[in-house]
N, C-alpha and C. Protein backbone atom coordinates (compact mmCIF):
# COMPACT_ATOMS: atom_id res chain seq x y z
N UNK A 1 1.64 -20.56 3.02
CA UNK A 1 0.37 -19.86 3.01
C UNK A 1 0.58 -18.45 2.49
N UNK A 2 -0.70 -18.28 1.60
CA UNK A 2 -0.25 -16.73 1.24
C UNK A 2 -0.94 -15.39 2.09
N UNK A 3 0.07 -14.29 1.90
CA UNK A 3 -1.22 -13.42 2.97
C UNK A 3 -2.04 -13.15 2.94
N UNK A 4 -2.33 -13.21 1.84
CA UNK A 4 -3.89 -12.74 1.04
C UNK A 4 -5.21 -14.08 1.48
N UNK A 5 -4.30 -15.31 1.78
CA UNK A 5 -5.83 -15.90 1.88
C UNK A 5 -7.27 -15.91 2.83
N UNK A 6 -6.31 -15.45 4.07
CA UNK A 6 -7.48 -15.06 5.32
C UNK A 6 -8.73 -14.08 4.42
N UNK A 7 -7.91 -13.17 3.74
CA UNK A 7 -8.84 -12.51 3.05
C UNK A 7 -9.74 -12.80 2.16
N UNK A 8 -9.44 -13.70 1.29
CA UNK A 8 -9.96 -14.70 0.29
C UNK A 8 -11.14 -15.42 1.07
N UNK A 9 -11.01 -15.88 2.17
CA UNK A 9 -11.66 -17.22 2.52
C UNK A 9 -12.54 -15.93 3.53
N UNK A 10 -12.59 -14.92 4.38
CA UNK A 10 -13.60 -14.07 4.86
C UNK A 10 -13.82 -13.43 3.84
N UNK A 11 -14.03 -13.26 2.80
CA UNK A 11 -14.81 -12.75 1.61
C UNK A 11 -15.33 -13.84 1.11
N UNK A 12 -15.50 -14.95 1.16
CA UNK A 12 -16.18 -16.22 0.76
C UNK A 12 -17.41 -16.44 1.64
N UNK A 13 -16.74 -16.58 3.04
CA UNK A 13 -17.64 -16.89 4.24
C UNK A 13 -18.20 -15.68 4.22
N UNK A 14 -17.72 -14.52 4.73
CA UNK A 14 -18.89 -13.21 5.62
C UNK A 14 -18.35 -11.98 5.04
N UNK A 15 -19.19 -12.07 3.36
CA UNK A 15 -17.98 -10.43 2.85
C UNK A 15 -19.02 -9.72 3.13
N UNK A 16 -20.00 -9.70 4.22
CA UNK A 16 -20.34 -8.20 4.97
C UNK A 16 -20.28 -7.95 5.91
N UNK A 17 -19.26 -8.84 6.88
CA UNK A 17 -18.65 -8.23 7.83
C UNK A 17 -18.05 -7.46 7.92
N UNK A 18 -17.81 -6.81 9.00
CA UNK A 18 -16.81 -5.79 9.13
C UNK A 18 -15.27 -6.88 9.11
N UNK A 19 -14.73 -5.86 8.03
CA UNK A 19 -13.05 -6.48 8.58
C UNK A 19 -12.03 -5.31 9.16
N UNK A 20 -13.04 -4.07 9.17
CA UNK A 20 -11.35 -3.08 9.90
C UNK A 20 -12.71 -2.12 10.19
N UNK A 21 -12.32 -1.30 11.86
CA UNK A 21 -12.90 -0.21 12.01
C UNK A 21 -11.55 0.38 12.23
N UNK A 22 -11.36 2.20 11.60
CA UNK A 22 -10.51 2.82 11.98
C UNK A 22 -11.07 4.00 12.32
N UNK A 23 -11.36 4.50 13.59
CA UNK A 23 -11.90 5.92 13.69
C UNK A 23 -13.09 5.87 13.27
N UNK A 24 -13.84 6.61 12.48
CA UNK A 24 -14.85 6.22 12.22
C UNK A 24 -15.63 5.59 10.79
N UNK A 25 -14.52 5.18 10.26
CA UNK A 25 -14.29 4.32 9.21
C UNK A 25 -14.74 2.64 9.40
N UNK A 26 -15.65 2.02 8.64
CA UNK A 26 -16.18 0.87 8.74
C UNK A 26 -15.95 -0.04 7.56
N UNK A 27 -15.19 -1.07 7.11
CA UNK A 27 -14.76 -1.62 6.17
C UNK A 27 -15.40 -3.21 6.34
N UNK A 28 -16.20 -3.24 5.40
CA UNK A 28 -16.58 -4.86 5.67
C UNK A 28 -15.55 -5.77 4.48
N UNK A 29 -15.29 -7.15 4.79
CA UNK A 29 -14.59 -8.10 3.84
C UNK A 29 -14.90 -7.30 2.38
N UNK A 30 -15.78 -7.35 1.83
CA UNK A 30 -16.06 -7.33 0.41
C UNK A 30 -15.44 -5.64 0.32
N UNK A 31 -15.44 -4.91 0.84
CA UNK A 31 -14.90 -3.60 0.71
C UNK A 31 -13.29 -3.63 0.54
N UNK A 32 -13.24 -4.52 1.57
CA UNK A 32 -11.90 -4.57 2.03
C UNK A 32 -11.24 -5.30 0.63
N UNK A 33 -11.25 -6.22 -0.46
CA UNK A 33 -11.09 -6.73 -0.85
C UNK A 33 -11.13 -6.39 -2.07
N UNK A 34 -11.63 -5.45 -2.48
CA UNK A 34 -11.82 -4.71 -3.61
C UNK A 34 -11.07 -3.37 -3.14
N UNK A 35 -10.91 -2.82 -2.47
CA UNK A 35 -9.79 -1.88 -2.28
C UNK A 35 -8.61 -2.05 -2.70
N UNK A 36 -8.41 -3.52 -2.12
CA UNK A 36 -7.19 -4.59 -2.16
C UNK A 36 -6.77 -4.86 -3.48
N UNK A 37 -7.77 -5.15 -4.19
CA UNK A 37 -7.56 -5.48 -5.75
C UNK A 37 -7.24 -4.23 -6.72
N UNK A 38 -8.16 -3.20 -6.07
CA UNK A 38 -7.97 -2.08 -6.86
C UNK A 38 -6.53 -1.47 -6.73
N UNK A 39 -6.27 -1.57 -5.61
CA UNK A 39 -4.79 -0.80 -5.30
C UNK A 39 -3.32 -1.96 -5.73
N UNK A 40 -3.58 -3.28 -5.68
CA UNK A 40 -2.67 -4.17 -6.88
C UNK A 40 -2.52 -3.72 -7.61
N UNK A 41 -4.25 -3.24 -8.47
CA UNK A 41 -3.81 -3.46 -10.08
C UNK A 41 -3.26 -1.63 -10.08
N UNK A 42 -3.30 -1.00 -9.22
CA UNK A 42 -2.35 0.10 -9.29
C UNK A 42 -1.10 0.13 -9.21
N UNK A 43 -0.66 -0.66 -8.20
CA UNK A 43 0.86 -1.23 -8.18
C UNK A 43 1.52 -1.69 -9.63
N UNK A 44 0.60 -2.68 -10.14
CA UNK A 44 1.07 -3.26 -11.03
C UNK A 44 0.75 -2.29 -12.58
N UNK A 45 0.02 -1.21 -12.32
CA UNK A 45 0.25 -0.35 -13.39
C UNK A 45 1.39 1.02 -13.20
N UNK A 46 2.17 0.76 -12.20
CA UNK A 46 3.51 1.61 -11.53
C UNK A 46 4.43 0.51 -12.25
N UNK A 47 4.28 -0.90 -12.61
CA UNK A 47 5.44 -1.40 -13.24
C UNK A 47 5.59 -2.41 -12.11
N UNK A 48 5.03 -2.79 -11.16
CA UNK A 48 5.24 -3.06 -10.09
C UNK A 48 5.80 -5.00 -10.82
N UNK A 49 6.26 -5.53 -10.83
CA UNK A 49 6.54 -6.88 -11.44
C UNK A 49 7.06 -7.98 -10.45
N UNK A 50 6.77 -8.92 -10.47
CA UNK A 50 7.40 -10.23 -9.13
C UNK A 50 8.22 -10.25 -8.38
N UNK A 51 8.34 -10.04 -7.50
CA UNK A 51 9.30 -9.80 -6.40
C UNK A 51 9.58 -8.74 -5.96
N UNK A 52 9.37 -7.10 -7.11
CA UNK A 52 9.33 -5.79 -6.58
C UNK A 52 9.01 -5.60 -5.34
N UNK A 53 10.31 -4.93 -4.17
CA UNK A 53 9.59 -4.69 -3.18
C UNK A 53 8.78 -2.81 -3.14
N UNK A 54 8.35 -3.25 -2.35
CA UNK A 54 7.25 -2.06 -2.06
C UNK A 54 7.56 -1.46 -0.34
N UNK A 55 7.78 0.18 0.05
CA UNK A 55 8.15 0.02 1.21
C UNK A 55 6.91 0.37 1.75
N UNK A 56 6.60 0.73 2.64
CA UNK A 56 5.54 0.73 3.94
C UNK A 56 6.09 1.78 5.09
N UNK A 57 6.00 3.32 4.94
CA UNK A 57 6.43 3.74 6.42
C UNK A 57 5.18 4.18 6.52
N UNK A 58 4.08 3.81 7.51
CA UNK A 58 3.29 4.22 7.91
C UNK A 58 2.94 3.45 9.73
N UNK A 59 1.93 3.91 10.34
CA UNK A 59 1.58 3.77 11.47
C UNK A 59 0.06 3.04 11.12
N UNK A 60 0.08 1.75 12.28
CA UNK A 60 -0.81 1.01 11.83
C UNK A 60 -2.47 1.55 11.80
N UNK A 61 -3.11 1.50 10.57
CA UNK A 61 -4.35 2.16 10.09
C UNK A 61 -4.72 0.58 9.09
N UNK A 62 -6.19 1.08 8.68
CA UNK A 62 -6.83 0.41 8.18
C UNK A 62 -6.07 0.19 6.51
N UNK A 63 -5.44 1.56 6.00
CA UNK A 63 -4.91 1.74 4.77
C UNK A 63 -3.48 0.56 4.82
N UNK A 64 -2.92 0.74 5.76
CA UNK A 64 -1.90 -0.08 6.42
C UNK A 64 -1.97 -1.33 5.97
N UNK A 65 -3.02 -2.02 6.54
CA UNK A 65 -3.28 -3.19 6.45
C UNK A 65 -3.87 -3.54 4.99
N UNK A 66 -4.46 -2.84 4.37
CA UNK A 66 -4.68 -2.71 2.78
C UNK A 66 -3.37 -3.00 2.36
N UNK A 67 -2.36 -1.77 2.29
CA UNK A 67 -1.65 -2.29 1.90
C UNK A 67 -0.60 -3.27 1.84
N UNK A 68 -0.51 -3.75 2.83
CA UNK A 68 -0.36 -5.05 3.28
C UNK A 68 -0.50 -6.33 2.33
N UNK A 69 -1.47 -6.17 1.72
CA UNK A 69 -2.31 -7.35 1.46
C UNK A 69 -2.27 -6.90 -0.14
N UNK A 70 -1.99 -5.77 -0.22
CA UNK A 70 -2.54 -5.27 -1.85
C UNK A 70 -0.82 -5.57 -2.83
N UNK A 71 0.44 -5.46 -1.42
CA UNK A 71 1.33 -5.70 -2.34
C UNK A 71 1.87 -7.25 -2.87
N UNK A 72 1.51 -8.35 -2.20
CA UNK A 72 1.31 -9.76 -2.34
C UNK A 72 0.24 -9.74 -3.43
N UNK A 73 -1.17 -9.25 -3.02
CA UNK A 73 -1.58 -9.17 -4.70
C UNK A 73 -1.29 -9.01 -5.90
N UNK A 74 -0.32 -7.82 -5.92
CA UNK A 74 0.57 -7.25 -7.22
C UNK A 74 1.63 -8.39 -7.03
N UNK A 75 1.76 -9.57 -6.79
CA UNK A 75 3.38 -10.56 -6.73
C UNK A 75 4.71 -9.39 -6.45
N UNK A 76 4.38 -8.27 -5.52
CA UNK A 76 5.70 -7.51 -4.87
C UNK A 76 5.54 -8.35 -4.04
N UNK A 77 6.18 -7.39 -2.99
CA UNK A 77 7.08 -7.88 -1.94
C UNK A 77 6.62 -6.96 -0.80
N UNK A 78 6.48 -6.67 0.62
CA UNK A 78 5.87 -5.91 1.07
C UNK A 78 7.96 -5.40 2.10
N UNK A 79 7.83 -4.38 2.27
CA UNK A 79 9.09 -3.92 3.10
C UNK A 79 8.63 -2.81 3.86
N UNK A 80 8.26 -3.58 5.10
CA UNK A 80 7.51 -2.43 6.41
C UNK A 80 8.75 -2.09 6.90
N UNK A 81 8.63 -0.72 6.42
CA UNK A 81 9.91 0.29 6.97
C UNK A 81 10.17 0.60 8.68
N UNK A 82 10.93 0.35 9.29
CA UNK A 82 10.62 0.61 10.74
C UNK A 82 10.68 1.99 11.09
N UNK A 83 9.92 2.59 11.59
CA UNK A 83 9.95 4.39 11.35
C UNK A 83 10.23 4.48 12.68
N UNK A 84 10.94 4.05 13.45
CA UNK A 84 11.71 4.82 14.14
C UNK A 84 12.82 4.80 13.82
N UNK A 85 13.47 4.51 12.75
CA UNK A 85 14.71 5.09 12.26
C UNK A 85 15.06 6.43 11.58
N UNK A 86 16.03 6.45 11.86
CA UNK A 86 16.61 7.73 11.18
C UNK A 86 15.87 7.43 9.79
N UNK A 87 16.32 8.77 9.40
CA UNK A 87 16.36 9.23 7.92
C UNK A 87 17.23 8.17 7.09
N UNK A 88 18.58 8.73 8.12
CA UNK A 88 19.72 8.06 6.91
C UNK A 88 19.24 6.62 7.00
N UNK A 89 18.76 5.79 8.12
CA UNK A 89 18.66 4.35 8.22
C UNK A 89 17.74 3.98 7.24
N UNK A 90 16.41 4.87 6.96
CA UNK A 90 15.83 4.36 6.19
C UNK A 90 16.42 4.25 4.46
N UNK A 91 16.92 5.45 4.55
CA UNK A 91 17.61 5.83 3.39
C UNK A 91 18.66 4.73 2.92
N UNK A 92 19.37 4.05 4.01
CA UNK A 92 19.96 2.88 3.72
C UNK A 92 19.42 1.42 3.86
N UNK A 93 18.57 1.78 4.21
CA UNK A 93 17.26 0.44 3.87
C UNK A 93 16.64 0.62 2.51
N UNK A 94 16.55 1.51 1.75
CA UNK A 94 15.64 1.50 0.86
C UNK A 94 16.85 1.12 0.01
N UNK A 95 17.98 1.63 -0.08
CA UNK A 95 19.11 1.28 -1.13
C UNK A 95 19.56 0.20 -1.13
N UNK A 96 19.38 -0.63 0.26
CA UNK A 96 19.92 -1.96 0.09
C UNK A 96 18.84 -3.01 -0.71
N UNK A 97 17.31 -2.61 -0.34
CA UNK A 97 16.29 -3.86 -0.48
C UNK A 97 16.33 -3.01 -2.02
N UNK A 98 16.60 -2.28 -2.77
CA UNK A 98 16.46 -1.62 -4.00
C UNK A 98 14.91 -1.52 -3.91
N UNK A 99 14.37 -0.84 -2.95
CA UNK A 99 12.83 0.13 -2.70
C UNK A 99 12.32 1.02 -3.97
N UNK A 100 11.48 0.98 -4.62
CA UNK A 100 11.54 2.07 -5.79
C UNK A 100 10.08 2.81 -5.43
N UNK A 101 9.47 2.18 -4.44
CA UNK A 101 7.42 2.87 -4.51
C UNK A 101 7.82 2.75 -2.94
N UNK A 102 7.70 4.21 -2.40
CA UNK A 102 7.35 4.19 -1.13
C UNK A 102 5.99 4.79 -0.65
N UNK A 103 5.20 3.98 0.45
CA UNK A 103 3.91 4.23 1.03
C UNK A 103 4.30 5.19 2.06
N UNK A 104 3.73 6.43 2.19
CA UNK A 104 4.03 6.90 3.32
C UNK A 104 2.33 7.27 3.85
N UNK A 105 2.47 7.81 5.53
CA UNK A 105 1.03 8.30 5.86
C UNK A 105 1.15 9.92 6.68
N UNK A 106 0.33 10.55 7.40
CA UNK A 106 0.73 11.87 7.29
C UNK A 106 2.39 11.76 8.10
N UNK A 107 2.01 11.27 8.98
CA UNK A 107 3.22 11.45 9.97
C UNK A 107 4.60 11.63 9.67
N UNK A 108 4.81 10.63 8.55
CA UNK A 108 6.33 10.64 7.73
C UNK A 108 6.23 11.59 6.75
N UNK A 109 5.17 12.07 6.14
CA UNK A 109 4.72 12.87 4.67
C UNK A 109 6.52 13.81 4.83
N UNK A 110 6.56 14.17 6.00
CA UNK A 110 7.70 15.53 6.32
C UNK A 110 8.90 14.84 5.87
N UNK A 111 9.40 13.54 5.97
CA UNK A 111 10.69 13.02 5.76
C UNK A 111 10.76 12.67 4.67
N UNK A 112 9.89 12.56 3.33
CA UNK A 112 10.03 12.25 2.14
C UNK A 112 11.16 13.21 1.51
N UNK A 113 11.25 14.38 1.95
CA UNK A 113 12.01 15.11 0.48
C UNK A 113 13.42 14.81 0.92
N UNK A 114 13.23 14.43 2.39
CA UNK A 114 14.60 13.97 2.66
C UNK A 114 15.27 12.86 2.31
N UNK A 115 14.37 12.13 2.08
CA UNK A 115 14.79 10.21 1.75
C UNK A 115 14.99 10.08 0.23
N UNK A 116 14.02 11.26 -0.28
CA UNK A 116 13.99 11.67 -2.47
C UNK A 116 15.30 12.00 -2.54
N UNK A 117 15.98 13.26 -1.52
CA UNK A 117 17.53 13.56 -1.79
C UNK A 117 17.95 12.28 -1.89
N UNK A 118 18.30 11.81 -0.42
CA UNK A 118 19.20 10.12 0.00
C UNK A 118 19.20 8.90 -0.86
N UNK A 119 17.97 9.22 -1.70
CA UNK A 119 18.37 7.61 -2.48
C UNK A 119 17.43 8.15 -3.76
N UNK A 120 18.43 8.33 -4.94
CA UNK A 120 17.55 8.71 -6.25
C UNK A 120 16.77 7.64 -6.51
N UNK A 121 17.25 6.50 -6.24
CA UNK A 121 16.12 5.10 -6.63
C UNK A 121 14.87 5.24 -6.28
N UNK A 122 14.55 6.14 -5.40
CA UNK A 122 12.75 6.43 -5.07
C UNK A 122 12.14 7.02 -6.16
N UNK A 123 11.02 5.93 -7.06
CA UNK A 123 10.51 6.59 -8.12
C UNK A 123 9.23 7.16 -7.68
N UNK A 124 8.57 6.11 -6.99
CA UNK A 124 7.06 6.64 -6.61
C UNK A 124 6.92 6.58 -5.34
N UNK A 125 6.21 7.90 -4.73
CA UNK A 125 5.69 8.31 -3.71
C UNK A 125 4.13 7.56 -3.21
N UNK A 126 3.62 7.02 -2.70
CA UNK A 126 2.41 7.25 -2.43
C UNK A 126 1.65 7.74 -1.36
N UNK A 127 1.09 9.01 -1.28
CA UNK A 127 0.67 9.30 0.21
C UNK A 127 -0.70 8.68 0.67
N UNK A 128 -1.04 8.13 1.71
CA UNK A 128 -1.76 7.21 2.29
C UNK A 128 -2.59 7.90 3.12
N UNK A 129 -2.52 8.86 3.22
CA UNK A 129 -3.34 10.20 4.29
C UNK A 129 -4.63 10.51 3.53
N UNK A 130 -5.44 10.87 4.41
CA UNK A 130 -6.52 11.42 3.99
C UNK A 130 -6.83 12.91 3.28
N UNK A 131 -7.07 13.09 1.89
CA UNK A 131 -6.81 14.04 1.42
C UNK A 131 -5.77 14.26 0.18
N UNK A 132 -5.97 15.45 -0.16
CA UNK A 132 -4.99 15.13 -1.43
C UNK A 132 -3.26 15.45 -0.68
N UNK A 133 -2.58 14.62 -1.81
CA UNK A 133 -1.30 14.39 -1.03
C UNK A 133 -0.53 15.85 -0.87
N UNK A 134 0.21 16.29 0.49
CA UNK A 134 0.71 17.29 0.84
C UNK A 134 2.17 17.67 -0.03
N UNK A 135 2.89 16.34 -0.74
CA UNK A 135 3.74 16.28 -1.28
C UNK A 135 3.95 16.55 -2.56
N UNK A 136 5.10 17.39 -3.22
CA UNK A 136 5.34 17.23 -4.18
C UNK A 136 5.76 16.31 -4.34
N UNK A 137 5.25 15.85 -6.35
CA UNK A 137 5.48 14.42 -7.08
C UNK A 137 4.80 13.27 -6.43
N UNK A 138 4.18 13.37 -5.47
CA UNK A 138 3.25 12.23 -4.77
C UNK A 138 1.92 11.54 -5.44
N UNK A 139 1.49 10.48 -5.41
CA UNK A 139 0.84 10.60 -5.58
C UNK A 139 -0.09 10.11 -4.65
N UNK A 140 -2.17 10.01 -4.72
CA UNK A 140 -2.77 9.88 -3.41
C UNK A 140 -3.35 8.35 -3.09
N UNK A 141 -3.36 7.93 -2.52
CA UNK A 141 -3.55 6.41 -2.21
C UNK A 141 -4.78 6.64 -2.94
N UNK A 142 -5.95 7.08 -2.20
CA UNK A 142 -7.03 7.08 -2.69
C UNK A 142 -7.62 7.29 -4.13
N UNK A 143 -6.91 8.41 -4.73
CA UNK A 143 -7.11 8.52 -6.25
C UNK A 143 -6.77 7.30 -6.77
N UNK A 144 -5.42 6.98 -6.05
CA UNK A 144 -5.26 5.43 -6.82
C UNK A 144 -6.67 4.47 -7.32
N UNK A 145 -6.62 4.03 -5.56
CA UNK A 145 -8.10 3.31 -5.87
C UNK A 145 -9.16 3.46 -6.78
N UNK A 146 -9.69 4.54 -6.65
CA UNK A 146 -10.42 5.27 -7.29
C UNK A 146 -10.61 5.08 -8.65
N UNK A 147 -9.21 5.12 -9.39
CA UNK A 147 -8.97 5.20 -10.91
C UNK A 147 -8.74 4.02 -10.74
N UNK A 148 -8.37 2.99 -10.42
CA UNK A 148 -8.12 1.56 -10.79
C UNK A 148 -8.96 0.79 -11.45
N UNK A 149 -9.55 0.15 -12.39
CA UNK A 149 -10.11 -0.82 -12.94
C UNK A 149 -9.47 -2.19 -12.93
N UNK A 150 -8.47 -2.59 -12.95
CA UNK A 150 -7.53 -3.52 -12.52
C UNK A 150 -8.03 -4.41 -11.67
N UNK A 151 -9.32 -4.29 -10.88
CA UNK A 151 -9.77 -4.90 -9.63
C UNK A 151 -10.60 -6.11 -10.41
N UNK A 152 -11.04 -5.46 -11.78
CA UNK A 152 -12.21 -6.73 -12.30
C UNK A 152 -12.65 -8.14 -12.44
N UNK A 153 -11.14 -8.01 -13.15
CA UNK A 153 -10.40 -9.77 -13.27
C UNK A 153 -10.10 -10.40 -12.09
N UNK A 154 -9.22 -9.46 -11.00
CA UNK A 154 -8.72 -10.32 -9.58
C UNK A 154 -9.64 -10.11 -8.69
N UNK A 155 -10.45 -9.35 -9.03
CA UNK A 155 -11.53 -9.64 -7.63
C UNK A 155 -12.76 -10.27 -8.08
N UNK A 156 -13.14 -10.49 -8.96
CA UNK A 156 -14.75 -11.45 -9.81
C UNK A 156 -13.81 -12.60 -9.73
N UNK A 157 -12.00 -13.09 -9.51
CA UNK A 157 -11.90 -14.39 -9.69
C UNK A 157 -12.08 -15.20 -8.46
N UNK A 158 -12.73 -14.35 -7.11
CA UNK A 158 -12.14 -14.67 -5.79
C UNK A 158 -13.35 -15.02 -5.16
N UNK A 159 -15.15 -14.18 -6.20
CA UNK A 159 -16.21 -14.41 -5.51
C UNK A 159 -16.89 -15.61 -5.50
């Protein structure tokens, strides 16, 4: 089963349900799903190609779970970083799974320049926080979305 299909099949049945409240954020299926697509075809305009993994240090949020779902879209690989590790642990997690796009959200934003030293293989940043990203060389989840057109083809193939 793929992860993406729960999503597929509640965007079939009820894409105006809600599928995520976060705070005061309200995301129904069809939102959710086009976020999803939009932020693939961002992945996959980072170079993102089959099996690429993608890491994940964030704390579970609605963006979270987007991305979740958005890196199986792009045919990556999803690699939820466990953030209670060290620096160096992650740093030797990202070098072993060969990590090149890391998701971060505010909380970690602070350990990036440390993990950019630890493993030159980190090409892309993405910050997942609300707002423009606090980081140098980052770039912002949301602009992603935003600028994506990429969503056209994979999400009109799903309605």
């Amino acid at each position: 089963m793929y992860l993406t299909q729960g999503l597929h099949r509640s965007l079939r049945e009820s894409p105006n349900a809600p599928a995520t409240i976060f705070g005061d954020r309200v995301r129904t299926f069809s939102d959710q799903a086009d976020r999803v697509a939009r932020f693939a075809g961002a992945l996959r305009e980072f170079g993102v190609v089959d099996g690429e993994r993608v890491g994940i240090l964030s704390h579970n949020s609605d963006k979270y779970l987007e991305a979740l779902l958005s890196v199986p879209w792009a045919n990556g690989v999803v690699n939820p970083v466990n953030y209670r590790w060290s620096p160096a642990e992650i740093i030797y997690s990202l070098k072993e799974s060969e990590t090149e796009i890391l998701l971060v959200d505010d909380t970690f934003a602070p350990v990036v320049s440390e993990l950019s030293q630890g493993y030159e293989g980190l090409r892309i940043v993405v910050y997942m926080g609300d707002g423009p990203p606090p980081l140098e060389d980052a770039v912002g989840y949301e602009d992603l979305i935003a600028k994506s057109l990429s969503h056209v083809v994979s999400f009109a193939s799903f309605l």
